[in-house]
Protein backbone atom coordinates (compact mmCIF):
# COMPACT_ATOMS: atom_id res chain seq x y z
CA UNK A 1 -18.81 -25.79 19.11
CA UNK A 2 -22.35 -25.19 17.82
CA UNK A 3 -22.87 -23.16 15.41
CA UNK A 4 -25.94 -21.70 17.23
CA UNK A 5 -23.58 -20.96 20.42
CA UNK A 6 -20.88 -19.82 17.78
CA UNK A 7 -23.24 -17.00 16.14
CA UNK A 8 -24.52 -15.42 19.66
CA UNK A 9 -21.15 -15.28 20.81
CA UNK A 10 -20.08 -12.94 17.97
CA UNK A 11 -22.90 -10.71 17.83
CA UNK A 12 -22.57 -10.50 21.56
CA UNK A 13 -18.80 -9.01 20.66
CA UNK A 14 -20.07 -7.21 17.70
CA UNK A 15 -22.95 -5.10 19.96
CA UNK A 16 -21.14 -4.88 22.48
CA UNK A 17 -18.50 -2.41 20.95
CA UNK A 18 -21.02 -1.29 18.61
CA UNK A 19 -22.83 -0.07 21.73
CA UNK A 20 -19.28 1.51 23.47
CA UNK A 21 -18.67 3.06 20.02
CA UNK A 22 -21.89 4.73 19.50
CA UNK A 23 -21.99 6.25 23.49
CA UNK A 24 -18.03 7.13 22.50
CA UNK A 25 -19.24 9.81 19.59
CA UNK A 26 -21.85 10.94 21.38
CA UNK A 27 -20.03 11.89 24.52
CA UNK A 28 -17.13 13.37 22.51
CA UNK A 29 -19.13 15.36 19.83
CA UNK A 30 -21.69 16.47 23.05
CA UNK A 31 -18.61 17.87 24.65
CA UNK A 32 -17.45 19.49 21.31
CA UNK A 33 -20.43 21.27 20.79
CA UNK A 34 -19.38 23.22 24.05
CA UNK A 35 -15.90 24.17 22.63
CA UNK A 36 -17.23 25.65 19.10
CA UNK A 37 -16.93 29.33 18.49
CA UNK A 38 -20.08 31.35 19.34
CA UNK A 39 -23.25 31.08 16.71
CA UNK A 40 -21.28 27.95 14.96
CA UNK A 41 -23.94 24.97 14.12
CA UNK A 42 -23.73 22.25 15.97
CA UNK A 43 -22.73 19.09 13.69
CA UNK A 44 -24.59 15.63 14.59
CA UNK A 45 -25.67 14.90 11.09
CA UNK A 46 -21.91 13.38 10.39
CA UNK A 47 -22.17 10.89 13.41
CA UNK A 48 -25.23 9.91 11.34
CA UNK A 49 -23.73 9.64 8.02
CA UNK A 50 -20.86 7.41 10.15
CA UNK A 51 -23.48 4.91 11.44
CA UNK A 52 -24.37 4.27 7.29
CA UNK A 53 -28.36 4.91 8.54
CA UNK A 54 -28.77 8.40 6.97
CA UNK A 55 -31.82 7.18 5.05
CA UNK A 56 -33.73 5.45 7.87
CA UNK A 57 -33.18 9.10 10.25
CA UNK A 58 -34.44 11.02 6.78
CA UNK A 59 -37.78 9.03 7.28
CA UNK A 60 -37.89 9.61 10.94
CA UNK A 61 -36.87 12.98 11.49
CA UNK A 62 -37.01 16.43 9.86
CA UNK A 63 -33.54 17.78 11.18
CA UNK A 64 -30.54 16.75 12.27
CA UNK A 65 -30.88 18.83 15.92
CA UNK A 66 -28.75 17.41 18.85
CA UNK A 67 -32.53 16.18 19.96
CA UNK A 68 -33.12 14.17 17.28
CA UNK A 69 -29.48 12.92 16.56
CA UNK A 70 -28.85 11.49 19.91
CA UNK A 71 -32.72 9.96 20.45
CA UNK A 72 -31.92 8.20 16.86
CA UNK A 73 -27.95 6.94 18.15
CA UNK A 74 -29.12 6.19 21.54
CA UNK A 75 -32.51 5.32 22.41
CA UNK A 76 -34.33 4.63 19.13
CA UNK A 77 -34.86 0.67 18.89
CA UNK A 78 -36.69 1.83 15.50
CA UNK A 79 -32.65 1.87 14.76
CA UNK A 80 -31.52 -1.31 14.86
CA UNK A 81 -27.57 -0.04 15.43
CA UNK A 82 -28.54 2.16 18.71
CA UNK A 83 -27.16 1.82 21.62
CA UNK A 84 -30.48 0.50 23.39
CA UNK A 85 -30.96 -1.87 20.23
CA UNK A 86 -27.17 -3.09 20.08
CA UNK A 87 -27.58 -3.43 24.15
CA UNK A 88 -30.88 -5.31 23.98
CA UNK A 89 -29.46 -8.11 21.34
CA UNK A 90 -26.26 -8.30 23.32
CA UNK A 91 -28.11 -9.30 26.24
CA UNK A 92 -30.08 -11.35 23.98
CA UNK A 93 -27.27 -12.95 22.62
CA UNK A 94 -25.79 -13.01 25.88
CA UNK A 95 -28.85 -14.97 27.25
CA UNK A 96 -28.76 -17.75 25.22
CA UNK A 97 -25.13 -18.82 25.75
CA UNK A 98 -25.33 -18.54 29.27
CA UNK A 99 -23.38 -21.43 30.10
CA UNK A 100 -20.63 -20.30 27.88
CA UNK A 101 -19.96 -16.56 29.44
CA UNK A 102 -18.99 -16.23 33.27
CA UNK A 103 -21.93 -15.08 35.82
CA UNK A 104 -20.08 -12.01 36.56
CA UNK A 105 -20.12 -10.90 32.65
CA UNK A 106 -23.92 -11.68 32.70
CA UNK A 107 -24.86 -9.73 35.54
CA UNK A 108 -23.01 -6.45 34.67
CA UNK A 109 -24.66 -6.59 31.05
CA UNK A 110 -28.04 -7.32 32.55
CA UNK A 111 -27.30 -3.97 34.67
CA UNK A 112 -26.24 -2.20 31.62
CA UNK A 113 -29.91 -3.40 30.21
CA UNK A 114 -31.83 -1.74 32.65
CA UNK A 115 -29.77 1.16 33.19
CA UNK A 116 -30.32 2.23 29.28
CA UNK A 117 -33.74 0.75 29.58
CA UNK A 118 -34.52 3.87 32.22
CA UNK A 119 -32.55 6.25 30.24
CA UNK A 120 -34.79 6.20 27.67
CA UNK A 121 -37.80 5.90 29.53
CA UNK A 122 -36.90 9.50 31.45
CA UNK A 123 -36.32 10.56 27.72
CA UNK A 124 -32.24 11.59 28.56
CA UNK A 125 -31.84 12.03 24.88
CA UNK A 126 -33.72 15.87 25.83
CA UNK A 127 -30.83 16.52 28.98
CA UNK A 128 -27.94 18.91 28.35
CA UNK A 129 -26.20 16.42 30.88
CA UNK A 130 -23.62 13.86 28.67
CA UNK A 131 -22.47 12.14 31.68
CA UNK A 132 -25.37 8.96 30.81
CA UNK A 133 -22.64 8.25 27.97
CA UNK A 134 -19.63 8.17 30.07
CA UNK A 135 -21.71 5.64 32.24
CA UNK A 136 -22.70 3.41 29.59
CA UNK A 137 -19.09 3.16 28.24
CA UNK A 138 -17.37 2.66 31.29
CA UNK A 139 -20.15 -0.40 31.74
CA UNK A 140 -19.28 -1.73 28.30
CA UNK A 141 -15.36 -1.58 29.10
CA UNK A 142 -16.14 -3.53 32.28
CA UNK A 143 -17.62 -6.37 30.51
CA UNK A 144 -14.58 -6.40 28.40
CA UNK A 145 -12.38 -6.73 31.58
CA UNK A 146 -14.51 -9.02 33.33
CA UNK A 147 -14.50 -11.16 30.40
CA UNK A 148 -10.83 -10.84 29.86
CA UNK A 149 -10.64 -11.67 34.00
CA UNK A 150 -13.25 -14.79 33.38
CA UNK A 151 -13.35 -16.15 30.90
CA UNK A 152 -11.74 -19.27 29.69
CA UNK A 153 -9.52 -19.26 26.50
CA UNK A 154 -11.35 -21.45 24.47
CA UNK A 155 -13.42 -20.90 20.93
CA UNK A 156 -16.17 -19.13 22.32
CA UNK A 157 -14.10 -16.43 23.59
CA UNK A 158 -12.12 -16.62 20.30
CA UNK A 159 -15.96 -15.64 18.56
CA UNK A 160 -16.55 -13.37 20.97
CA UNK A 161 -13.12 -11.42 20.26
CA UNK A 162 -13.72 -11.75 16.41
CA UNK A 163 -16.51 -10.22 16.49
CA UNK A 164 -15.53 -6.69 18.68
CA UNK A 165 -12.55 -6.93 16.56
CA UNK A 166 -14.23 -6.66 13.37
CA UNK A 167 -16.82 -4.29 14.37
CA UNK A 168 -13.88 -1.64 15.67
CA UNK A 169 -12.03 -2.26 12.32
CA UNK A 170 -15.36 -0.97 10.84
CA UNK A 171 -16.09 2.19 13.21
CA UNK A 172 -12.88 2.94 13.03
CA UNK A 173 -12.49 3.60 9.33
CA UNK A 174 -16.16 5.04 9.42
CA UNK A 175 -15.49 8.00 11.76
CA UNK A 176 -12.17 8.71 10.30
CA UNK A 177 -13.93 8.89 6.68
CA UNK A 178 -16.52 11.12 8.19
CA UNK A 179 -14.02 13.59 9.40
CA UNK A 180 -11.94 13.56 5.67
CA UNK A 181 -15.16 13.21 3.38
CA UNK A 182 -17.62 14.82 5.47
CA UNK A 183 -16.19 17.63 7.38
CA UNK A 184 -13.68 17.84 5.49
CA UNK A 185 -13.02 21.65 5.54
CA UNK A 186 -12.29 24.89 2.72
CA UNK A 187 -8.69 25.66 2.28
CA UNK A 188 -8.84 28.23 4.46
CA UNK A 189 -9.47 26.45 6.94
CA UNK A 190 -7.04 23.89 7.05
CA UNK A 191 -4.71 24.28 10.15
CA UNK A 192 -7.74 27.10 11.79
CA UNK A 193 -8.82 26.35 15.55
CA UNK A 194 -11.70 24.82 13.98
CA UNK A 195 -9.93 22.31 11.90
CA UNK A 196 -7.84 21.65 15.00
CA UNK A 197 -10.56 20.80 17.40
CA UNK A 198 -12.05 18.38 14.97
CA UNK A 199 -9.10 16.48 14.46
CA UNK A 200 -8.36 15.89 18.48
CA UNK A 201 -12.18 15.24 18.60
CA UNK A 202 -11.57 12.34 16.40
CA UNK A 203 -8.57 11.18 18.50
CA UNK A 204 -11.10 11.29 21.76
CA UNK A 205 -13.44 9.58 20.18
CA UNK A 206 -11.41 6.03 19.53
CA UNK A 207 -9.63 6.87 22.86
CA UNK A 208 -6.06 7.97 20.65
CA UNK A 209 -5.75 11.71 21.56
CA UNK A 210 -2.91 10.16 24.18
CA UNK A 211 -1.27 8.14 22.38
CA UNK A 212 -1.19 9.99 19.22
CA UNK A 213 0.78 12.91 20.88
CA UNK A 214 3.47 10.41 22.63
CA UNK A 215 4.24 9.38 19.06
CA UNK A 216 3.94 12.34 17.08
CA UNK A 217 3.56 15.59 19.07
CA UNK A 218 1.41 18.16 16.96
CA UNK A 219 -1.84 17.28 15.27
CA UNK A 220 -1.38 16.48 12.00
CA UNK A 221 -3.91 14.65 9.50
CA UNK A 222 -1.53 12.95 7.56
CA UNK A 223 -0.42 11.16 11.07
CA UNK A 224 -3.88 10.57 12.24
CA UNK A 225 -4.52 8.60 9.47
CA UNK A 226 -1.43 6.54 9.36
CA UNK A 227 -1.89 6.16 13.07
CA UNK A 228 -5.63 4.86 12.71
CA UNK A 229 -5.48 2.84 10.10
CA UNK A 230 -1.68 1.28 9.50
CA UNK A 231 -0.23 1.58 13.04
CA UNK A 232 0.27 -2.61 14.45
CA UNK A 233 0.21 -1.27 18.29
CA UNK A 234 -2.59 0.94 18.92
CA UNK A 235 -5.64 -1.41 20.09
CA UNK A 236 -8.35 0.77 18.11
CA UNK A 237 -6.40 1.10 14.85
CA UNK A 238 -7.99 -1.05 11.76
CA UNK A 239 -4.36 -2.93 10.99
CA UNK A 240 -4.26 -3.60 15.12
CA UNK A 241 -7.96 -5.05 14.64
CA UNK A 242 -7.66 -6.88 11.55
CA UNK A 243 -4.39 -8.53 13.21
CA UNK A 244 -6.03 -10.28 16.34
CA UNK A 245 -9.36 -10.92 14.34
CA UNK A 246 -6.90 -12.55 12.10
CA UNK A 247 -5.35 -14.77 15.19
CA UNK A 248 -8.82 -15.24 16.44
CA UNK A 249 -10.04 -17.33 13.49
CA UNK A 250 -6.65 -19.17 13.58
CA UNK A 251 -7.50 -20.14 17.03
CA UNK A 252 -10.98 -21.33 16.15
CA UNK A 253 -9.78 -23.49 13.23
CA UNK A 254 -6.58 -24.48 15.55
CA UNK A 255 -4.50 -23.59 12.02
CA UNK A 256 -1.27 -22.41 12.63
CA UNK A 257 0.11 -21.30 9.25
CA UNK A 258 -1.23 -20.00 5.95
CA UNK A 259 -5.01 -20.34 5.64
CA UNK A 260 -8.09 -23.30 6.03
CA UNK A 261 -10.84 -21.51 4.75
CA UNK A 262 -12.35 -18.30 2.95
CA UNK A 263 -12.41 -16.06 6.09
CA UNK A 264 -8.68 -16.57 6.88
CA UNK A 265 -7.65 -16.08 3.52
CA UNK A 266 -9.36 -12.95 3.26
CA UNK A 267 -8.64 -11.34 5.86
CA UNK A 268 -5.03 -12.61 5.48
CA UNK A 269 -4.91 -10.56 2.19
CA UNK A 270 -6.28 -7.40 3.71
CA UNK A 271 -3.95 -7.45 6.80
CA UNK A 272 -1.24 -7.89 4.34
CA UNK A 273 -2.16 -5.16 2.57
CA UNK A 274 -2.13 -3.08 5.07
CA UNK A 275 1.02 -3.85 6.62
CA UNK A 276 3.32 -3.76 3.22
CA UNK A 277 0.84 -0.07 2.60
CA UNK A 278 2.43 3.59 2.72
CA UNK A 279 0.40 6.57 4.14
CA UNK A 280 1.69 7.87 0.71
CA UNK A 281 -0.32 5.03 -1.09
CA UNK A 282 -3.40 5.70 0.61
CA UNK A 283 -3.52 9.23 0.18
CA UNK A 284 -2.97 8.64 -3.65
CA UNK A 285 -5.53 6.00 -3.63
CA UNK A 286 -7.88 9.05 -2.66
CA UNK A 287 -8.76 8.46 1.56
CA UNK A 288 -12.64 7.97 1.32
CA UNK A 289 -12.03 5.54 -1.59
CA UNK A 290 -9.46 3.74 0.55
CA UNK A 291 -11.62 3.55 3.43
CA UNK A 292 -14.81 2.45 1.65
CA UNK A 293 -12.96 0.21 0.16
CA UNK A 294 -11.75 -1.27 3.20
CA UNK A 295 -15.63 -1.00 4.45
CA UNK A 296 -16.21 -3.46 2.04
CA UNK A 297 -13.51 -6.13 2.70
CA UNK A 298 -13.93 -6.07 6.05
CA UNK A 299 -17.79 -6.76 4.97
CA UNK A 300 -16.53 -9.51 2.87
CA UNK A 301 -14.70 -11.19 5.93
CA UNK A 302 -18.17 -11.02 7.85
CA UNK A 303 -19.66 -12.60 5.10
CA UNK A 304 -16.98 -15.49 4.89
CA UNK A 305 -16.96 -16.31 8.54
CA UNK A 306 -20.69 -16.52 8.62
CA UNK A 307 -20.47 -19.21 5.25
CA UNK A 308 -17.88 -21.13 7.14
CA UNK A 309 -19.34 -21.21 11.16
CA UNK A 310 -22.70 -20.01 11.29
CA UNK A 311 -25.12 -21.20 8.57
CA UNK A 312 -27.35 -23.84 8.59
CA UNK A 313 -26.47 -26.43 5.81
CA UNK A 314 -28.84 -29.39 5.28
CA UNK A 315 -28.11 -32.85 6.22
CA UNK A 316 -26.81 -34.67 3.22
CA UNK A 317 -27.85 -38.01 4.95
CA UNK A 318 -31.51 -36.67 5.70
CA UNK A 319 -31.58 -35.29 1.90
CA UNK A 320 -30.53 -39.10 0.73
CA UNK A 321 -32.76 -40.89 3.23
CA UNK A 322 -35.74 -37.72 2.25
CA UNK A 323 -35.19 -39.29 -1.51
């Protein structure tokens, strides 16, 4: 496969879930607004601090009002991680590979485009009304199912699939850092109402509130983190992502044991990390260090696929002949 075809592919599975992610924290922090005690301050500057783009919103707004925080997540193409941005290279990306992705996968991301094109025009970012979020995931999820429906089983779906994989792994361990580092709250507060609707906000927004509770019953931090980041079973959890990004680049290199390159050797290392780690471990590691950490591996492997599949190296024979 080219690596032309190779690098859209990706990035269209990278924005793709960036997008679901980003209309996923809106929706669920919009609706926990609604369920805080009277006169407590909303809290949208976290989602920020989770997106790693504090700096760029300090030089384009003054505060962090639900206003400003959801024009800057959703509709801002001045941020390059929004959901209209993330949408608009998808479809980009989408565009130029469009003999490698099925016409029904084209056409409901080309209808995502325009819906989130009119969004912003009416301004929706100034509506009390979260449903627009609801609608833009549920659009996102059905280009995952067409796909999964449509799509044959070859590399380019095996790029695609690295790429969403990768990009979860990431969200994942951001959010769950914001909650800990950011929010994380006094001693008094520990176990309060308060504390306890943050934590099942975090389970809504990676979709885990369900699950969680089948496996462990009560809300309980030290659970929610072993569930997010070392549980092998739940689709949104970093080990679950790192495991099938893992497979994916075994697939595209057609190796079936040990590794071929840099990418599969590290992320190799950091799935096996993870899967010989304790909840104990992390914890003593210190959580935020653990998950920055990981923000940076997980980097690392992005790094190391695009050396070994995307770059452009010069032709040693031109260089010779050039000579």
């Amino acid at each position: 496969m080219l690596s032309r075809v190779a690098d859209s592919l990706f990035w269209l599975g990278r924005y793709a879930e960036r997008a679901e992610n980003y209309s996923r924290f809106i929706d669920v922090n919009f609706n926990l607004s609604i369920d805080l005690p009277p006169g407590m301050k909303e809290q949208w500057r976290p989602l920020i601090t989770a997106t790693g783009d504090e700096a760029q919103y300090k030089k384009l707004y003054s505060d962090y009002s639900r206003e400003n925080a959801i024009r800057f997540l959703a509709f801002d193409k001045r941020n390059h991680n929004s959901i209209i941005a993330s949408v608009v290279s998808a479809r980009e990306n989408a565009r130029q590979v469009r003999e490698n992705i099925s016409k029904e996968t084209w056409e409901v991301l080309n209808d995502l485009y325009h819906f989130v094109e009119k969004a912003a025009k009416r301004q929706m970012w100034k509506s009390e009304d979260a449903d627009i979020f609801k609608q833009i995931k549920y659009k996102l999820q059905l280009i995952q199912g067409i796909g999964y429906d449509t799509s044959p089983r070859n590399q380019g779906w095996y790029f695609t699939k690295l790429g969403q994989f990768l990009e979860r792994a990431d969200k994942t361990s951001r959010i769950l850092d914001v909650k800990y580092h950011v929010l994380l709250p006094s001693v008094e507060e520990i176990g309060s109402p308060l504390d306890f609707l943050h934590w099942n906000a975090l389970l809504k927004s990676v979709s885990a509130l369900n699950a969680y509770k089948q496996m462990y019953g009560k809300i309980d931090p030290g659970n929610i983190v072993e569930y997010l980041v070392l549980n092998a079973f739940f689709p949104r959890s970093i080990l679950f992502c790192l495991i099938n990004a893992e497979n994916c680049l075994h697939e595209i290199s057609d190796a079936k044991r040990g590794y071929t390159n840099l990418a599969e050797k590290e992320i190799g290392n950091l799935r096996a990390d993870l899967e010989f780690a304790d909840i104990n471990d992390v914890f003593e590691f210190g959580l935020h260090e653990y998950l920055d950490k990981l923000q940076g591996r997980i980097n690392d492997i992005s790094t190391a696929v695009y050396e070994q599949y995307f770059k452009i190296r010069p032709n040693l024979m031109d260089q010779s002949q050039s000579q």
